[in-house]
Protein backbone atom coordinates (compact mmCIF):
# COMPACT_ATOMS: atom_id res chain seq x y z
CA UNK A 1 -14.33 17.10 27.13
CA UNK A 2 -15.02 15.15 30.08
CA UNK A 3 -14.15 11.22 29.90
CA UNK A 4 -13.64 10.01 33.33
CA UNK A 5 -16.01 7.07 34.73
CA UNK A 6 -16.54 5.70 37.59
CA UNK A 7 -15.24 1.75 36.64
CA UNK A 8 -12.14 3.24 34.39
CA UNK A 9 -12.77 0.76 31.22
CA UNK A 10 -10.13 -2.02 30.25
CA UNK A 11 -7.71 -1.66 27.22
CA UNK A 12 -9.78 0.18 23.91
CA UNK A 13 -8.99 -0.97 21.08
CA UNK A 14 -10.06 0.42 17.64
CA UNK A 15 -10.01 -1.97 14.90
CA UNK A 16 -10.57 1.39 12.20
CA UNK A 17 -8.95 4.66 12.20
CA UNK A 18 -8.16 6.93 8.70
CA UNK A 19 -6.29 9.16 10.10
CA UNK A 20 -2.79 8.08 9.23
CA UNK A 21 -3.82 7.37 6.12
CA UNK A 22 -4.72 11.23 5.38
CA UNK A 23 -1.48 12.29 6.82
CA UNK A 24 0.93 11.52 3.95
CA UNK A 25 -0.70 14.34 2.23
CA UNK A 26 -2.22 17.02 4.12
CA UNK A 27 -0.23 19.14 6.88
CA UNK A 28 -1.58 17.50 10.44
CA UNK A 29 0.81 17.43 13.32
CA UNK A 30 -0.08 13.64 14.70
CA UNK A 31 1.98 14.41 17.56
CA UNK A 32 -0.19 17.53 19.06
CA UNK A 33 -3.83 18.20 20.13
CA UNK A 34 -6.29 19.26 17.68
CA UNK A 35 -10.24 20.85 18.85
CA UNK A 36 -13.25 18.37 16.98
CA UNK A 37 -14.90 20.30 14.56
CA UNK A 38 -18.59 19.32 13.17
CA UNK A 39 -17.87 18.14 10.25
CA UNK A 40 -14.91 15.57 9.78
CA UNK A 41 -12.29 14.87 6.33
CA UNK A 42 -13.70 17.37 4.21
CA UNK A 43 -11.85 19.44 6.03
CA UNK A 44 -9.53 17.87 7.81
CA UNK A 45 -8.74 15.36 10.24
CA UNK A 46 -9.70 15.65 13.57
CA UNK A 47 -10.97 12.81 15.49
CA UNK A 48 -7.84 11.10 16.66
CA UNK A 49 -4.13 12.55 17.29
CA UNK A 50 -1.60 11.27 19.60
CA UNK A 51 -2.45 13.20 22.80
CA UNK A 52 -5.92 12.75 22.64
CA UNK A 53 -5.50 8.94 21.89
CA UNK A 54 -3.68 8.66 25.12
CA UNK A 55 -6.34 10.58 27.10
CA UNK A 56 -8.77 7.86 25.91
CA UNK A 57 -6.61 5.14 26.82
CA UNK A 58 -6.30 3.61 23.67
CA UNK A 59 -3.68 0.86 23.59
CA UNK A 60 -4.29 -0.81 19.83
CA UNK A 61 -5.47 1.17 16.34
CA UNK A 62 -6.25 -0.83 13.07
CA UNK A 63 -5.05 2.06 11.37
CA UNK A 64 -6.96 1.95 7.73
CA UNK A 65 -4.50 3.00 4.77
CA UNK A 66 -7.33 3.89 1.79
CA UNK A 67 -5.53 3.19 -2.14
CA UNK A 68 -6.72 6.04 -4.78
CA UNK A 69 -9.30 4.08 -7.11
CA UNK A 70 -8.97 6.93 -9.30
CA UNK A 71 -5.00 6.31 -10.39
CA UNK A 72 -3.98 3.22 -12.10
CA UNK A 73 -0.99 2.60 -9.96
CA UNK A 74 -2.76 2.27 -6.71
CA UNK A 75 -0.51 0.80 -5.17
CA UNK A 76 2.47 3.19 -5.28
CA UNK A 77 0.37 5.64 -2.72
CA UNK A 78 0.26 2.63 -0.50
CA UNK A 79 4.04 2.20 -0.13
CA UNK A 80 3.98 5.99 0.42
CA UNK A 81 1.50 6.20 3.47
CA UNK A 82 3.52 3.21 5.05
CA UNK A 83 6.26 4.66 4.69
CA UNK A 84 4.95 7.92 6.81
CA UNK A 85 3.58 5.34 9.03
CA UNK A 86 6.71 3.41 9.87
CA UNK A 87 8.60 6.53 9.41
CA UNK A 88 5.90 8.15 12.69
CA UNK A 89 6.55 5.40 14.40
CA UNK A 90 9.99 4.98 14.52
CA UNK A 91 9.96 8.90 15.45
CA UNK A 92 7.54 8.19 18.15
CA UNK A 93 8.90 4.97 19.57
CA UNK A 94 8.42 6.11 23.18
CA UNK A 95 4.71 5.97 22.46
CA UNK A 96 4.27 3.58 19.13
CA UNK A 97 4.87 0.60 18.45
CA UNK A 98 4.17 -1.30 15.42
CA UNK A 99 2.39 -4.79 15.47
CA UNK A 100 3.55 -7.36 13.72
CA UNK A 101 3.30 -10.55 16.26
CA UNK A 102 1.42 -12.16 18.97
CA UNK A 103 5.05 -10.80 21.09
CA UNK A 104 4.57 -7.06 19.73
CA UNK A 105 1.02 -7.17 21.56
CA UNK A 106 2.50 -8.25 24.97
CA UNK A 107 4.83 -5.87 24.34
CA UNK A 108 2.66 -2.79 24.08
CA UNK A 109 0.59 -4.29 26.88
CA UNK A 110 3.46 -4.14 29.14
CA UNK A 111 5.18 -1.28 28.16
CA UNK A 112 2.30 0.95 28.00
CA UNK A 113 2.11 2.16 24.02
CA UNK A 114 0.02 2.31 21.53
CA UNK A 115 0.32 -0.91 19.21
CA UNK A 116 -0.54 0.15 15.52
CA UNK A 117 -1.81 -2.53 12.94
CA UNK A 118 -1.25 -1.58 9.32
CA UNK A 119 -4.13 -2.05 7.51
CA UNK A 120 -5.28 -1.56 3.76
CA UNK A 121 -8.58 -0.75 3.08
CA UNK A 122 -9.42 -1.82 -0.85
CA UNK A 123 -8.25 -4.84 -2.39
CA UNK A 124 -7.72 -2.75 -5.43
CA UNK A 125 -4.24 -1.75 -4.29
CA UNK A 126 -2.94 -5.32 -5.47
CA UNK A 127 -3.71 -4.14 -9.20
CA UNK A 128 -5.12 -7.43 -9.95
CA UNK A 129 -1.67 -9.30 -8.36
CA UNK A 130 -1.53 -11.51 -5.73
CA UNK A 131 2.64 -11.39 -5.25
CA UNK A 132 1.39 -7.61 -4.28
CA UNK A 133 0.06 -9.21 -0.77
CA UNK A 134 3.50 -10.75 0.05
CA UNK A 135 4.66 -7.15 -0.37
CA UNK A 136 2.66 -5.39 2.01
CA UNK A 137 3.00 -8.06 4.38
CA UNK A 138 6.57 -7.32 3.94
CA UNK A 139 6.14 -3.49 4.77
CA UNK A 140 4.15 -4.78 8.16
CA UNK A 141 0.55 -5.17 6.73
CA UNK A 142 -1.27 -7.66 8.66
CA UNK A 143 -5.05 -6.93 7.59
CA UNK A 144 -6.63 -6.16 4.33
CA UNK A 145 -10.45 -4.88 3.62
CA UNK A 146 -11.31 -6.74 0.25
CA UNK A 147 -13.60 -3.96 -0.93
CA UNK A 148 -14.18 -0.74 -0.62
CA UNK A 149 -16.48 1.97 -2.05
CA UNK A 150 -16.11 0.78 -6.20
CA UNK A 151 -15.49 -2.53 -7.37
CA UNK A 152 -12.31 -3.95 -7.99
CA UNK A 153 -11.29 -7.43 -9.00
CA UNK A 154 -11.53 -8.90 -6.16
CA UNK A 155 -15.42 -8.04 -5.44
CA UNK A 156 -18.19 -5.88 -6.43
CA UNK A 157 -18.86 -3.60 -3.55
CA UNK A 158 -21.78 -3.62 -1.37
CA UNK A 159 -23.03 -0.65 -2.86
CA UNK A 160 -24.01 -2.56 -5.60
CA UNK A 161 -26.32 -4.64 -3.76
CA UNK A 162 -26.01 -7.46 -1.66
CA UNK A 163 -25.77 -10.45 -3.84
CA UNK A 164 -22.46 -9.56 -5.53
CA UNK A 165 -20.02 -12.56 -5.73
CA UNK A 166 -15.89 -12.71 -5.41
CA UNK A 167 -14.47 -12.45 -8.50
CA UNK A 168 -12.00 -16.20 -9.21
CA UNK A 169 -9.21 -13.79 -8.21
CA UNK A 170 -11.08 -12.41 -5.16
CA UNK A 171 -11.26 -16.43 -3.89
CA UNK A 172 -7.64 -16.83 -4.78
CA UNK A 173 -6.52 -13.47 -2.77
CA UNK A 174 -8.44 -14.87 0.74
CA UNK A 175 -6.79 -17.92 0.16
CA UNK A 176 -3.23 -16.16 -0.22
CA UNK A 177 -3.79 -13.87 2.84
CA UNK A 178 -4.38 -16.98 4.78
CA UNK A 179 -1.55 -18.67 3.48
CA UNK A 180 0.77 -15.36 4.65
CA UNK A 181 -1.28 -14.50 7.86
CA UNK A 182 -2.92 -11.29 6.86
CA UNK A 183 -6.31 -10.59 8.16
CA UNK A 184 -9.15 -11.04 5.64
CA UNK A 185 -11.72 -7.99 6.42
CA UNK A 186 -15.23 -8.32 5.19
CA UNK A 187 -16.70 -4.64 5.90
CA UNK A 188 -17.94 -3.37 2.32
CA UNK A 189 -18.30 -7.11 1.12
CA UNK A 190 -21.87 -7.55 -0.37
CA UNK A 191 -24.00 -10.60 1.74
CA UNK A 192 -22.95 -13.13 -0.96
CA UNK A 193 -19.34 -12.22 -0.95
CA UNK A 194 -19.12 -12.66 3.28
CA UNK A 195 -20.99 -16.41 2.85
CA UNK A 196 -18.14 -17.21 0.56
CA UNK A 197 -15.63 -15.81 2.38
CA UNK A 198 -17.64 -17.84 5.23
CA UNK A 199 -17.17 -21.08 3.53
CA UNK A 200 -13.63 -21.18 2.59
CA UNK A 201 -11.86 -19.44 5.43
CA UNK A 202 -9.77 -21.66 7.49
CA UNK A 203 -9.29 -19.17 9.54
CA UNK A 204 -10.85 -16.17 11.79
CA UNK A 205 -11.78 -12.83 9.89
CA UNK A 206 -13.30 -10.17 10.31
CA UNK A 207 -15.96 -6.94 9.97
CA UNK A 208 -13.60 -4.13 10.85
CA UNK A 209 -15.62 -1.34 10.80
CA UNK A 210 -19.86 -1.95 9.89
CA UNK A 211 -23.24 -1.84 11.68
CA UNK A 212 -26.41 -4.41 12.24
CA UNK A 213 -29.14 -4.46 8.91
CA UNK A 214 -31.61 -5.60 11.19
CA UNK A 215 -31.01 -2.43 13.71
CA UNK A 216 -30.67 -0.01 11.10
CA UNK A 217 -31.45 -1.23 7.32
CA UNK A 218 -28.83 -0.10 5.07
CA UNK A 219 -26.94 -1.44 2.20
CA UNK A 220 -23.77 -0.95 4.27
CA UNK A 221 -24.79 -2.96 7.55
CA UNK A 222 -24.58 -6.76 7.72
CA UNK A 223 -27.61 -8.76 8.18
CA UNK A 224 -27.83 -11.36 11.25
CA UNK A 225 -26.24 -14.24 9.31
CA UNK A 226 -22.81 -12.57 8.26
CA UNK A 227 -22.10 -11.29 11.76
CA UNK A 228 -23.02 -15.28 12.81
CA UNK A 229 -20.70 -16.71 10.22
CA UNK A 230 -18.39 -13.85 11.35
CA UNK A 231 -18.50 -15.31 14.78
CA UNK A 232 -18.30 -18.86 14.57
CA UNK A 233 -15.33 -17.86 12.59
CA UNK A 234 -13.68 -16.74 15.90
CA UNK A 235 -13.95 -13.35 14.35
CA UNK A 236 -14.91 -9.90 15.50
CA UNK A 237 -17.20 -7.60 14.24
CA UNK A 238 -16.37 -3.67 14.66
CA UNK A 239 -19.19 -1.13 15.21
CA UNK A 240 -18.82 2.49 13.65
CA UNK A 241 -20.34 5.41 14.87
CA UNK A 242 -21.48 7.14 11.42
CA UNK A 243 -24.38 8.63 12.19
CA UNK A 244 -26.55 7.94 9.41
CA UNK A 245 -26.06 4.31 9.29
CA UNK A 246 -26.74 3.44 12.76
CA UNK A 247 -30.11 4.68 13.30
CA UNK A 248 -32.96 4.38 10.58
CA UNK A 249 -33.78 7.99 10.82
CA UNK A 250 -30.41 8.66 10.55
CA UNK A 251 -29.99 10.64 13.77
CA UNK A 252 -27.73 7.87 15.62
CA UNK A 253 -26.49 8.88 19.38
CA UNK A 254 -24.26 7.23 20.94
CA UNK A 255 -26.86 5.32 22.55
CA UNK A 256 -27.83 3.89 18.98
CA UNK A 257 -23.68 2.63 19.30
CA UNK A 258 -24.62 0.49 21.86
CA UNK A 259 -27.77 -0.74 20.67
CA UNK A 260 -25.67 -1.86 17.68
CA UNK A 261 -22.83 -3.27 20.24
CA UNK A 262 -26.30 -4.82 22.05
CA UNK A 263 -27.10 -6.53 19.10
CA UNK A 264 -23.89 -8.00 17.85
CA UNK A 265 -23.65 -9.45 21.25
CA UNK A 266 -27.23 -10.87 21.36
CA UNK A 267 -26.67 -12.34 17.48
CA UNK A 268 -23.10 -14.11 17.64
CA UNK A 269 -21.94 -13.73 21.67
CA UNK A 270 -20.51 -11.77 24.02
CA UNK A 271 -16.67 -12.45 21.84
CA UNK A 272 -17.72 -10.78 18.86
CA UNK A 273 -18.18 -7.10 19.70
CA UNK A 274 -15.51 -4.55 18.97
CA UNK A 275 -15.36 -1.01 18.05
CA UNK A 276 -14.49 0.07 14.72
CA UNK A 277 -14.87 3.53 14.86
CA UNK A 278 -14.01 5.07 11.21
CA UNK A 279 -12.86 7.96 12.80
CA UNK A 280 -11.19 10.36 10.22
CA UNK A 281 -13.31 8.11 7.37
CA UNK A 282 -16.92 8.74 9.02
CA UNK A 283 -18.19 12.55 7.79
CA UNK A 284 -20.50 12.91 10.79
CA UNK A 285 -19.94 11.09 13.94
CA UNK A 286 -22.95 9.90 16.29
CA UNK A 287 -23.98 12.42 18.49
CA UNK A 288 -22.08 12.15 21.73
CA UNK A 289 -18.94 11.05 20.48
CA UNK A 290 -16.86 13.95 19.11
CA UNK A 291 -14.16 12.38 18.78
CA UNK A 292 -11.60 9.68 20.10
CA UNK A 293 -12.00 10.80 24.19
CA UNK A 294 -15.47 9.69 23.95
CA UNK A 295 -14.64 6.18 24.02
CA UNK A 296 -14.40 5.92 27.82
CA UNK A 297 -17.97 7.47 28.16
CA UNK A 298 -19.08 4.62 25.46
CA UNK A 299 -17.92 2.22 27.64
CA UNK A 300 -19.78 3.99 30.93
CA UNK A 301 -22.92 3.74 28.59
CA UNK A 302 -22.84 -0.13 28.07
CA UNK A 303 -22.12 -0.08 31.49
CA UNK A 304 -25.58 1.48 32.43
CA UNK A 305 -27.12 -0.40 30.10
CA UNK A 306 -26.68 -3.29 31.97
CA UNK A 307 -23.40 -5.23 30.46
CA UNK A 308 -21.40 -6.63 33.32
CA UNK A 309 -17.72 -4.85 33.65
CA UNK A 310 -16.33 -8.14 32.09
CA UNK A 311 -18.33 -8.34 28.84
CA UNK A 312 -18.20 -4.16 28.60
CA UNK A 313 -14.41 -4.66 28.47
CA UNK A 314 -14.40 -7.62 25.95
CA UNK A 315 -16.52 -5.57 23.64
CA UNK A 316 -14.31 -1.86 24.03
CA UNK A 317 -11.04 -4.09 23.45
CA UNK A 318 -10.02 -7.64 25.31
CA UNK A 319 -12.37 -9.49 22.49
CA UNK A 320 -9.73 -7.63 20.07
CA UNK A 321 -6.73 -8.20 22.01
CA UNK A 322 -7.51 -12.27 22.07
CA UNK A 323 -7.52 -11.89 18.61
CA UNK A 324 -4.67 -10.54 18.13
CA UNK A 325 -2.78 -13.03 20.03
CA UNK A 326 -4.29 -15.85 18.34
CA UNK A 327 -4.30 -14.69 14.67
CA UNK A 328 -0.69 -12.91 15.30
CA UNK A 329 0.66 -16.13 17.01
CA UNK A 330 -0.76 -19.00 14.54
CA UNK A 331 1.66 -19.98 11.84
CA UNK A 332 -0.42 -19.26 8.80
């Protein structure tokens, strides 16, 4: 697969990968090349391994760690993926490098590797404890999505419409990550939910991984006013490439992926846009992006659709990278 432009793009940066988060329990060898097939997890994964990330020129991953909702100790397959995680890096140091500070950026910048960000995706991991944040910040977590796809007690999810509320506990927890400097991560928050999270923030968060309502209208997309408040935050707001939630008819290419891009640019500014992939999470990927190595030709399509080289690279990674040395830098 072909990925070489013309204008080579800036640093990528992904602020949502699964793929680590699959590999503390099915056989996957990170560390070679694997062919795309059609269909993604079912299966296995296959969007994103070492070598390819390195053809794209990937230098950050939010990778996405995804707690069992189905167990009631949660939490204890948590600790397990980061431990493969810290365990891959460590064995991969020449290429890895885990991101815990505003230094560990610069770091990877000017050393060439690939800084990883632990993420959890589901604030049902905490089992209804907030001390459960200062661990995982202690095991190098420095982002957590409140909600995912059932409700927990932090949040309903935004499956359940769009006007479901934090839970008391759900307040308290943004509050706590603040206080610790862990990432609050609105993707799967119902409308409600992100105004609250809007009002009470004292500090930037962010839509890891989501799409535009008003591009395509689906109960996982944020209207206009979320990716705003997201914004004026000093937030970012990832784009994913599933394929049914980008386009209405639910045949989204990656031109749809920029119109989406277009759009979060046009509604909160040219510092908002990021890409947040969900490769590994998303079942079908937009057509035209098979896998990680597309991401260069993603950034040749903004590029003929008229964003200037500057604003192409703020939106495939430098808008992410700021934040990183802001958020990662600020005492919380």
């Amino acid at each position: 697969m072909a990925t070489n432009t013309s204008n080579p793009p800036g640093p990528i940066v992904d602020l949502h990968v699964d793929t680590l988060s699959w590999l503390s329990r099915i056989p996957y060898r990170f560390d070679r090349f694997h062919k795309p097939w059609p269909i993604s997890y079912l299966l296995r994964p296959n969007h994103v391994d070492l070598p390819r990330l390195k053809e794209a020129g990937v230098r950050f991953v939010w990778w996405g760690i995804v707690p069992n909702p189905l167990v009631p100790r949660p939490s204890k397959g948590v600790f397990k993926t980061l431990r493969y995680i810290h365990g891959l890096v460590e064995k991969h140091g020449e290429d890895l490098h885990l991101v815990q500070s505003s230094d560990d950026v610069e770091t990877c910048l000017r050393l060439g590797k690939i800084g990883c960000v632990l993420t959890i995706e589901g604030g049902h991991a905490l089992e209804g404890r907030l001390d459960m944040l200062e661990r995982f910040r202690e095991q190098g977590v420095r982002a957590m999505v409140l909600v995912h796809l059932t409700d927990n007690d932090l949040s309903p999810c935004s499956r359940k419409g769009r006007d479901g509320e934090l839970t008391a506990l759900g307040k308290e927890a943004v509050r706590e990550m603040e206080r610790i400097g862990v990432v609050v991560d609105v993707a799967h928050l119902p409308e409600k939910g992100i105004r609250q999270v809007s009002e009470m923030s004292r500090r930037p968060f962010v839509c890891s991984h989501g799409a535009m309502h008003s591009v395509c209208p689906h109960w996982r997309n944020l209207s206009d006013d979320s990716v705003r408040r997201i914004g004026d935050s000093g937030g970012l707001m990832g784009v994913f490439f599933i394929r049914e939630w980008i386009r209405p008819d639910r045949k989204g290419t990656i031109q749809d992926a920029v119109n989406q891009l277009s759009r979060v640019k046009e509604v909160a500014g040219p510092a908002v846009p990021a890409i947040g992939s969900d490769f590994d999470g998303a079942l079908r990927l937009a057509l035209g992006i098979e896998d990680v190595r597309a991401l260069p030709k993603l950034a040749a399509s903004l590029s003929e659709r008229g964003w200037d080289p500057e604003t192409s690279d703020d939106a495939m990674g430098m808008n992410a990278i700021r934040f990183m040395r802001r958020f990662f830098r600020e005492a919380p």
